[in-house]
Protein backbone atom coordinates (compact mmCIF):
# COMPACT_ATOMS: atom_id res chain seq x y z
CA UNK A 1 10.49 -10.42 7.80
CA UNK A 2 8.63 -11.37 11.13
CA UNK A 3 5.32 -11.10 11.49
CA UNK A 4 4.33 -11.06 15.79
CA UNK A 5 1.17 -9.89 17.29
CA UNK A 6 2.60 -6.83 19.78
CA UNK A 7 2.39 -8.67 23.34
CA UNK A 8 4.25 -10.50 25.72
CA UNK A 9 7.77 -10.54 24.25
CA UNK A 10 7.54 -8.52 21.20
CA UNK A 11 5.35 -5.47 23.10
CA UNK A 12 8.33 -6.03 25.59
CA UNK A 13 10.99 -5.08 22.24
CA UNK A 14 8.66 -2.76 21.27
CA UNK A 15 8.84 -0.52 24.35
CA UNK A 16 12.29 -0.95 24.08
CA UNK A 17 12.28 0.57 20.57
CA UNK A 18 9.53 3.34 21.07
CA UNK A 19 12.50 6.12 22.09
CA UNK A 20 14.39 5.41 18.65
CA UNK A 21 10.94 6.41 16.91
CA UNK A 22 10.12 9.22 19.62
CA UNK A 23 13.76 10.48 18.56
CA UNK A 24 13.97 9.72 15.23
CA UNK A 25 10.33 10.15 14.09
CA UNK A 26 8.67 13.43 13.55
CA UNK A 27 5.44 13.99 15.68
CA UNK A 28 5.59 10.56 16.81
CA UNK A 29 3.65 9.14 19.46
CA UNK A 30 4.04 5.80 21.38
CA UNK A 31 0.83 3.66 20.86
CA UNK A 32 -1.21 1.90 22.96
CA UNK A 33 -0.23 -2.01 23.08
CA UNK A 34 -2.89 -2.66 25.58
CA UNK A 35 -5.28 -2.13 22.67
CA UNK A 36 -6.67 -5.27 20.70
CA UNK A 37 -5.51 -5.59 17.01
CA UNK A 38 -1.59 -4.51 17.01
CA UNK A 39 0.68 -6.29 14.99
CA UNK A 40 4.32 -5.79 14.27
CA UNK A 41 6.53 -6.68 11.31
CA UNK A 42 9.98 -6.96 12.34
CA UNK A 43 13.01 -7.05 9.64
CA UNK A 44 15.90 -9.23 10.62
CA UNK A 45 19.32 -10.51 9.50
CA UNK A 46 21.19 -13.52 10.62
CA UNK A 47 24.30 -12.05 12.58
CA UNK A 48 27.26 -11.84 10.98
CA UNK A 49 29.53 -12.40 13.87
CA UNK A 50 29.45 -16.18 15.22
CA UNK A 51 30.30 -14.29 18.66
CA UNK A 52 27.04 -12.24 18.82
CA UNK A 53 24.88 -12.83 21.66
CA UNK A 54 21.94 -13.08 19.39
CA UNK A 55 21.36 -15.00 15.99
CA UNK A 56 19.92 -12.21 14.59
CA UNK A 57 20.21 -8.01 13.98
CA UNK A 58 16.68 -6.06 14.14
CA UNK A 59 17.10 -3.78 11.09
CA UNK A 60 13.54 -2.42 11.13
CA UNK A 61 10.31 -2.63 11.97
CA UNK A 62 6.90 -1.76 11.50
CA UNK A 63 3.39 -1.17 13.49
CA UNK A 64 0.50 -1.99 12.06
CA UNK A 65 -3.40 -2.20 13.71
CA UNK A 66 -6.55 -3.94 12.37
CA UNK A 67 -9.45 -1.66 12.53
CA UNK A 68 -13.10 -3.08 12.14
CA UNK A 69 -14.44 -1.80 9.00
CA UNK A 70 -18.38 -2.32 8.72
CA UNK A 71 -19.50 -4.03 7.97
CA UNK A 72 -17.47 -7.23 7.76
CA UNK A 73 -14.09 -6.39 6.99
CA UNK A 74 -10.72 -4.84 8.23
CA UNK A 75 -9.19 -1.84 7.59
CA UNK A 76 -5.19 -1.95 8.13
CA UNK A 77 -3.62 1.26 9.23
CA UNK A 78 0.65 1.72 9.37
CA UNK A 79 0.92 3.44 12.22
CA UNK A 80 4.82 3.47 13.29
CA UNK A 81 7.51 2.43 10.53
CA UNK A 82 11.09 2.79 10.92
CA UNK A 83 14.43 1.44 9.60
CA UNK A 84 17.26 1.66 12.46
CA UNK A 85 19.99 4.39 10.92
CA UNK A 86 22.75 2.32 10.33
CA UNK A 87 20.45 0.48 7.79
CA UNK A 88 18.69 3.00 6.02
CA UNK A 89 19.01 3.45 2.43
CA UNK A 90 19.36 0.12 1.80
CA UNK A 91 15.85 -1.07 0.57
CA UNK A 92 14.53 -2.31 4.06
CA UNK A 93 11.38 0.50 4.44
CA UNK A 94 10.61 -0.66 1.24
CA UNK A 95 10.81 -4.33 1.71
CA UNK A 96 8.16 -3.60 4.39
CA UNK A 97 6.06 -1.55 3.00
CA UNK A 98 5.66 -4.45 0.38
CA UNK A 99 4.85 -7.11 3.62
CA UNK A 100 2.35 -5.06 4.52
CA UNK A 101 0.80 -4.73 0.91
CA UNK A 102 1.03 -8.67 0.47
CA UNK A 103 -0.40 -9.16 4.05
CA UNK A 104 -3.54 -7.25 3.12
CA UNK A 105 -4.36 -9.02 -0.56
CA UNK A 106 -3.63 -12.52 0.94
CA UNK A 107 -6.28 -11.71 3.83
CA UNK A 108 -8.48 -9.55 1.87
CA UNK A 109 -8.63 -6.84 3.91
CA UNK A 110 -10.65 -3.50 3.07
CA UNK A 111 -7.54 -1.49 2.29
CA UNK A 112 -4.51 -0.26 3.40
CA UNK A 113 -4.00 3.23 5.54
CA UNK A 114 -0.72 5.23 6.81
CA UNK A 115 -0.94 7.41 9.57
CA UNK A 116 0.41 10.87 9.00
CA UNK A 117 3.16 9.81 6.66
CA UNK A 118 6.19 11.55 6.26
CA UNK A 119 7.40 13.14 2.96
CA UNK A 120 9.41 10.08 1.94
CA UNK A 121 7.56 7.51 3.31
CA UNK A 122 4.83 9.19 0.75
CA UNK A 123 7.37 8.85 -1.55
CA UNK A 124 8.56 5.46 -0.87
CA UNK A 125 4.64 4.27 -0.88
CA UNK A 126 3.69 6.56 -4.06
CA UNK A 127 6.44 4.30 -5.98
CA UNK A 128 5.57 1.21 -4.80
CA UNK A 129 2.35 1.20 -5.61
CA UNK A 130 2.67 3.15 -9.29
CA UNK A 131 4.64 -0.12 -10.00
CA UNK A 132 2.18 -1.73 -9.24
CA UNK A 133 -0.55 -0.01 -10.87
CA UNK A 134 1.92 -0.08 -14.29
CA UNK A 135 1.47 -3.76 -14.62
CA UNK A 136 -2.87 -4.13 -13.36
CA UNK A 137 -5.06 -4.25 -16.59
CA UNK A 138 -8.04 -2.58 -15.40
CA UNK A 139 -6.49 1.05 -15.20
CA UNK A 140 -4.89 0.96 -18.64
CA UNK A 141 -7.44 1.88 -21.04
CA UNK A 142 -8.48 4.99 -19.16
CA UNK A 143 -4.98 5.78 -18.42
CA UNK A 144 -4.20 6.05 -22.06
CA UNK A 145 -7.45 7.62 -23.00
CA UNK A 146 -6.38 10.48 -20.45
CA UNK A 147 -2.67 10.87 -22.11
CA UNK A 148 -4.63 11.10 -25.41
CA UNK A 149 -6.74 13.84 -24.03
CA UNK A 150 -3.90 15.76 -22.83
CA UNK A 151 -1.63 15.76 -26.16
CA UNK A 152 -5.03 16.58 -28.20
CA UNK A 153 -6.64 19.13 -26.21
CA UNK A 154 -5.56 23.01 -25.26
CA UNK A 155 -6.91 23.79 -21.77
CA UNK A 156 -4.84 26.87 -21.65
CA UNK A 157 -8.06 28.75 -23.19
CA UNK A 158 -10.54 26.67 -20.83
CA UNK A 159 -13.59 28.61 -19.48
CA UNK A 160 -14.53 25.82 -16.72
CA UNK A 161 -11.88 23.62 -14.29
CA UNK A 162 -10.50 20.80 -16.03
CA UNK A 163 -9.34 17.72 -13.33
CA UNK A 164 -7.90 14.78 -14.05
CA UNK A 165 -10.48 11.65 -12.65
CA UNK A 166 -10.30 8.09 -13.30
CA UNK A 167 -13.76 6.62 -14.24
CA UNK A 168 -15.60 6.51 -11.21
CA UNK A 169 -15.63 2.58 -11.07
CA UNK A 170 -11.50 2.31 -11.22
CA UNK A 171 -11.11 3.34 -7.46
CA UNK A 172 -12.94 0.57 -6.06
CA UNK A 173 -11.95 -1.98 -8.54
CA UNK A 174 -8.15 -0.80 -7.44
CA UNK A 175 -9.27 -0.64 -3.86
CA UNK A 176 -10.52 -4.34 -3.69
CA UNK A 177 -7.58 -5.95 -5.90
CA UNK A 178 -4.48 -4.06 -4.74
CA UNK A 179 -6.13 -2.68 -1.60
CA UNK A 180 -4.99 1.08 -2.06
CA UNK A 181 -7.16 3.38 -0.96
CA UNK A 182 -8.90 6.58 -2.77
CA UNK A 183 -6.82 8.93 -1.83
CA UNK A 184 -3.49 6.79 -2.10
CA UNK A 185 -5.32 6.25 -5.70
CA UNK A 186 -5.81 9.32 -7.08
CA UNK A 187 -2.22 10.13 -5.92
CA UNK A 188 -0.84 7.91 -7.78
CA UNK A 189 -2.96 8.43 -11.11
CA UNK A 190 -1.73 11.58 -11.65
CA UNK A 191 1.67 10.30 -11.35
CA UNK A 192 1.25 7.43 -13.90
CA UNK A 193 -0.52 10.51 -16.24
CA UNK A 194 2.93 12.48 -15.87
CA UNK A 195 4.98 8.99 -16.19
CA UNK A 196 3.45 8.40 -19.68
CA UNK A 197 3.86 12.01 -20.97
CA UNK A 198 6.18 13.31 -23.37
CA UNK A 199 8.27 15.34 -21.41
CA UNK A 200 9.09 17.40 -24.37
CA UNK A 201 6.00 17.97 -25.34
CA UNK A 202 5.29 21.51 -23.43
CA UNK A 203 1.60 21.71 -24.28
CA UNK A 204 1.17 18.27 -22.98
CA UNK A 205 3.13 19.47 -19.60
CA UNK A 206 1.13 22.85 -19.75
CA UNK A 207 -2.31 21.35 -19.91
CA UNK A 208 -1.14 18.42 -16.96
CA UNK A 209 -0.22 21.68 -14.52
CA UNK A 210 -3.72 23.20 -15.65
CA UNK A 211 -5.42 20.03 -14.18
CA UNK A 212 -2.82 20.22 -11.07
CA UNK A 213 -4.00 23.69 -11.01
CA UNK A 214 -7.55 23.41 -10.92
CA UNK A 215 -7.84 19.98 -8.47
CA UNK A 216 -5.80 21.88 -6.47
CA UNK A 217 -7.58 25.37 -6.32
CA UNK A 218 -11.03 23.26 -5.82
CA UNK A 219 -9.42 21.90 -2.93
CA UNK A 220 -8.80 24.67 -1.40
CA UNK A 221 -10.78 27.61 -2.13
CA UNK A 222 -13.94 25.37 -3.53
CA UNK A 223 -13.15 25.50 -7.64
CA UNK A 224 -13.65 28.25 -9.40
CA UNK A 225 -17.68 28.86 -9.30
CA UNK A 226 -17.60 31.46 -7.17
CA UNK A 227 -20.43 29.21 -5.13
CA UNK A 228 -19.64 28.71 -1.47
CA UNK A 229 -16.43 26.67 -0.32
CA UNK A 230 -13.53 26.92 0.95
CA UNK A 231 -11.86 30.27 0.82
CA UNK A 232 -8.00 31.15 0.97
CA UNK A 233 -7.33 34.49 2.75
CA UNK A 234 -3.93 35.80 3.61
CA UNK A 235 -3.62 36.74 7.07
CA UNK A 236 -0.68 38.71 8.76
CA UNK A 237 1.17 36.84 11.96
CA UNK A 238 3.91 37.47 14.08
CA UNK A 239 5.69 34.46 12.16
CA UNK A 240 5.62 35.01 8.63
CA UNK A 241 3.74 37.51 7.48
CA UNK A 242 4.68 36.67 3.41
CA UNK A 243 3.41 33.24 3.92
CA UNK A 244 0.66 33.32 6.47
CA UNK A 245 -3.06 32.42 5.33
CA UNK A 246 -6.29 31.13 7.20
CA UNK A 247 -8.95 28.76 5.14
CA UNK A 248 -12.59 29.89 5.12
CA UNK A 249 -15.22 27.67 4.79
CA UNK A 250 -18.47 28.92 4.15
CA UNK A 251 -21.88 26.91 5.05
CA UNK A 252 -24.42 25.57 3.05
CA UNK A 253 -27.65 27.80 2.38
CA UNK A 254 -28.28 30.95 4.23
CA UNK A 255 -26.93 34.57 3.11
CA UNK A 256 -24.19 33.80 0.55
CA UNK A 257 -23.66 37.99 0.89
CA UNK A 258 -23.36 37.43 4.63
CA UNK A 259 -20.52 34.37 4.09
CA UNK A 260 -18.46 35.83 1.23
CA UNK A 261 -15.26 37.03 2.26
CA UNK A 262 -14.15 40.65 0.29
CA UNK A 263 -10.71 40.63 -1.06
CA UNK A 264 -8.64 43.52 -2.50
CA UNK A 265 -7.26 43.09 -5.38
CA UNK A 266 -3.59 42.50 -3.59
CA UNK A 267 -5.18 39.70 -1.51
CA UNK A 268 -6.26 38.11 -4.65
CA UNK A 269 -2.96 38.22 -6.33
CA UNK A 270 -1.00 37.10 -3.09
CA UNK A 271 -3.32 34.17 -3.44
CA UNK A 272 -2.53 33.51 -6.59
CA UNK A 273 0.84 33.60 -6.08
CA UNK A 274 0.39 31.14 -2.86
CA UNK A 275 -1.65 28.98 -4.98
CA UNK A 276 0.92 28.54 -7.85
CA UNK A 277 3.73 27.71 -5.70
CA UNK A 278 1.36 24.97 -4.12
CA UNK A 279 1.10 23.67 -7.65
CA UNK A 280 4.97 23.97 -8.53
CA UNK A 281 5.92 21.50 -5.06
CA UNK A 282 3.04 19.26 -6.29
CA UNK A 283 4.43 19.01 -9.68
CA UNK A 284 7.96 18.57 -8.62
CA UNK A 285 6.90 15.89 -5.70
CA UNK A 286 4.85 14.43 -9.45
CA UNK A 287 7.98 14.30 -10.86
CA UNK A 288 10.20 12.95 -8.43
CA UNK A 289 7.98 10.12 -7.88
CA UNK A 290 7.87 9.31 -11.53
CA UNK A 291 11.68 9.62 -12.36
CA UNK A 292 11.86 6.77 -9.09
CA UNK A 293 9.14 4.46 -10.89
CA UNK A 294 10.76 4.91 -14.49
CA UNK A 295 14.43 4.02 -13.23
CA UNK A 296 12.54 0.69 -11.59
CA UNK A 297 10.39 -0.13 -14.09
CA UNK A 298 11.55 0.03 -17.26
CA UNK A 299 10.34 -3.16 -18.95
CA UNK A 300 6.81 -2.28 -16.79
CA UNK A 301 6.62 0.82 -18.95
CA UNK A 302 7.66 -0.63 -22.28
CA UNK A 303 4.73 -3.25 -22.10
């Protein structure tokens, strides 16, 4: 892997390269080199034909910037990330996902960011970083003091939401040694939860989608307080009428009469409906994830 600051010669390659991610890359959008702080990581194999104009084949590459995070660090976002096609599949994305990882612990940077990831990359980063989280000290004794809770407790007959949060100091202890963000974090503790459940055990599995459940539900419609929030309200289109919904959010103070939006009784149970199909992709995207890590980390989990 080849690490180049993106001018002269390598911003050159790179606007040769920025169709292949236009084409190949959903919602992709060429960045701005003339900006200060690009980098790119370039993945590279010696040719294998002595005839080849060039020594080496470009199998991948990456974009990363430096943003100024006050207020004395660096924050370092992915921005772009692709593997060419005829060399995908073969471990390359995650080889450079890893770079980047290593690149911000050795310079202790603030933490690591990806812009608008796509549904693998997520997945490809989600797994990376559980295996990494599997073998870091810190997180272990609330990790298994949260697996305990869930084979002991019954929070099918819960009166109030039941989430699943590492102890508030666990973030920023994982932020500033592995540099993964929050939200990267809290990801990826509810996958190590599932990863160390019994699988057979359906009350264990039951009470994990009640906490998937409720995070979820706060998320979106502002938990289940009835206080003001976020509100989930099916509304009809000219696309998809079955799956169609606008989000509410109500202010602070003032008229809570005034902000409340009135559902029928059908509106409610579409929403539930919308909400538990929310939770069923969460909890197979869970799962999916944690088969990945438990295929590459057997001895990690055996520890």
């Amino acid at each position: 892997i080849v690490r180049v600051e993106l001018q002269g010669a390598a911003a050159y390659l790179y606007s040769r390269l920025v169709s292949l991610v236009l084409l190949l890359v959903e919602g992709s959008t060429p960045i701005d080199i003339t900006e200060h702080g690009w980098e790119m990581l370039l993945i590279v194999k010696k040719a294998e034909l002595e005839s080849s104009a060039s020594k080496f084949q470009l199998l991948g590459f990456a974009a990363v910037h430096h943003f100024y995070y006050y207020p004395e660090s660096t924050r370092l976002r992915i921005s772009q990330i692709l593997v060419l096609p005829p060399y995908q599949g073969e471990g390359h994305g995650r080889l450079l996902l890893e770079a980047i990882n290593s690149i911000a612990e050795s310079e202790n940077m603030y933490d690591v960011t990806i812009e608008d990831p796509s549904d693998y990359l997520q997945y490809v980063r989600s797994s990376i970083d559980c295996l990494r989280l599997l073998t870091f000290e810190p997180i272990k004794p609330a990790l298994g003091a949260m697996v305990l809770s869930l084979e002991q407790t019954n929070l099918s007959k819960r009166t109030r939401s039941s989430i699943m949060v590492p102890p508030s100091d666990l973030a920023e202890t994982v932020r500033q040694k592995l540099k993964i963000n929050k939200k990267q974090f809290l990801r990826c503790w509810e996958i190590l939860i599932y990863l160390h459940l019994d699988a057979e055990n359906l009350k264990c599995i039951d009470n994990f989608r009640a906490c998937i459940y409720d995070r979820t539900k706060g998320e979106l419609l502002g938990g289940a307080s009835g206080t003001n929030g976020k509100r989930l309200v099916q509304v009809p289109t000219s696309f998809d009428e079955d799956t169609s919904f606008a989000v509410f959010w109500t202010k602070e103070g003032g008229d809570e009469d005034n902000q409340t939006v009135q559902q029928q009784p059908e509106d409610l149970a579409t929403q539930e409906e919308q909400l538990n199909e929310l939770v069923d992709n969460q909890m197979e995207e869970i799962a999916e994830v944690a088969k990945n890590v438990a295929s590459r980390g057997k001895d990690k989990l055996a520890a």
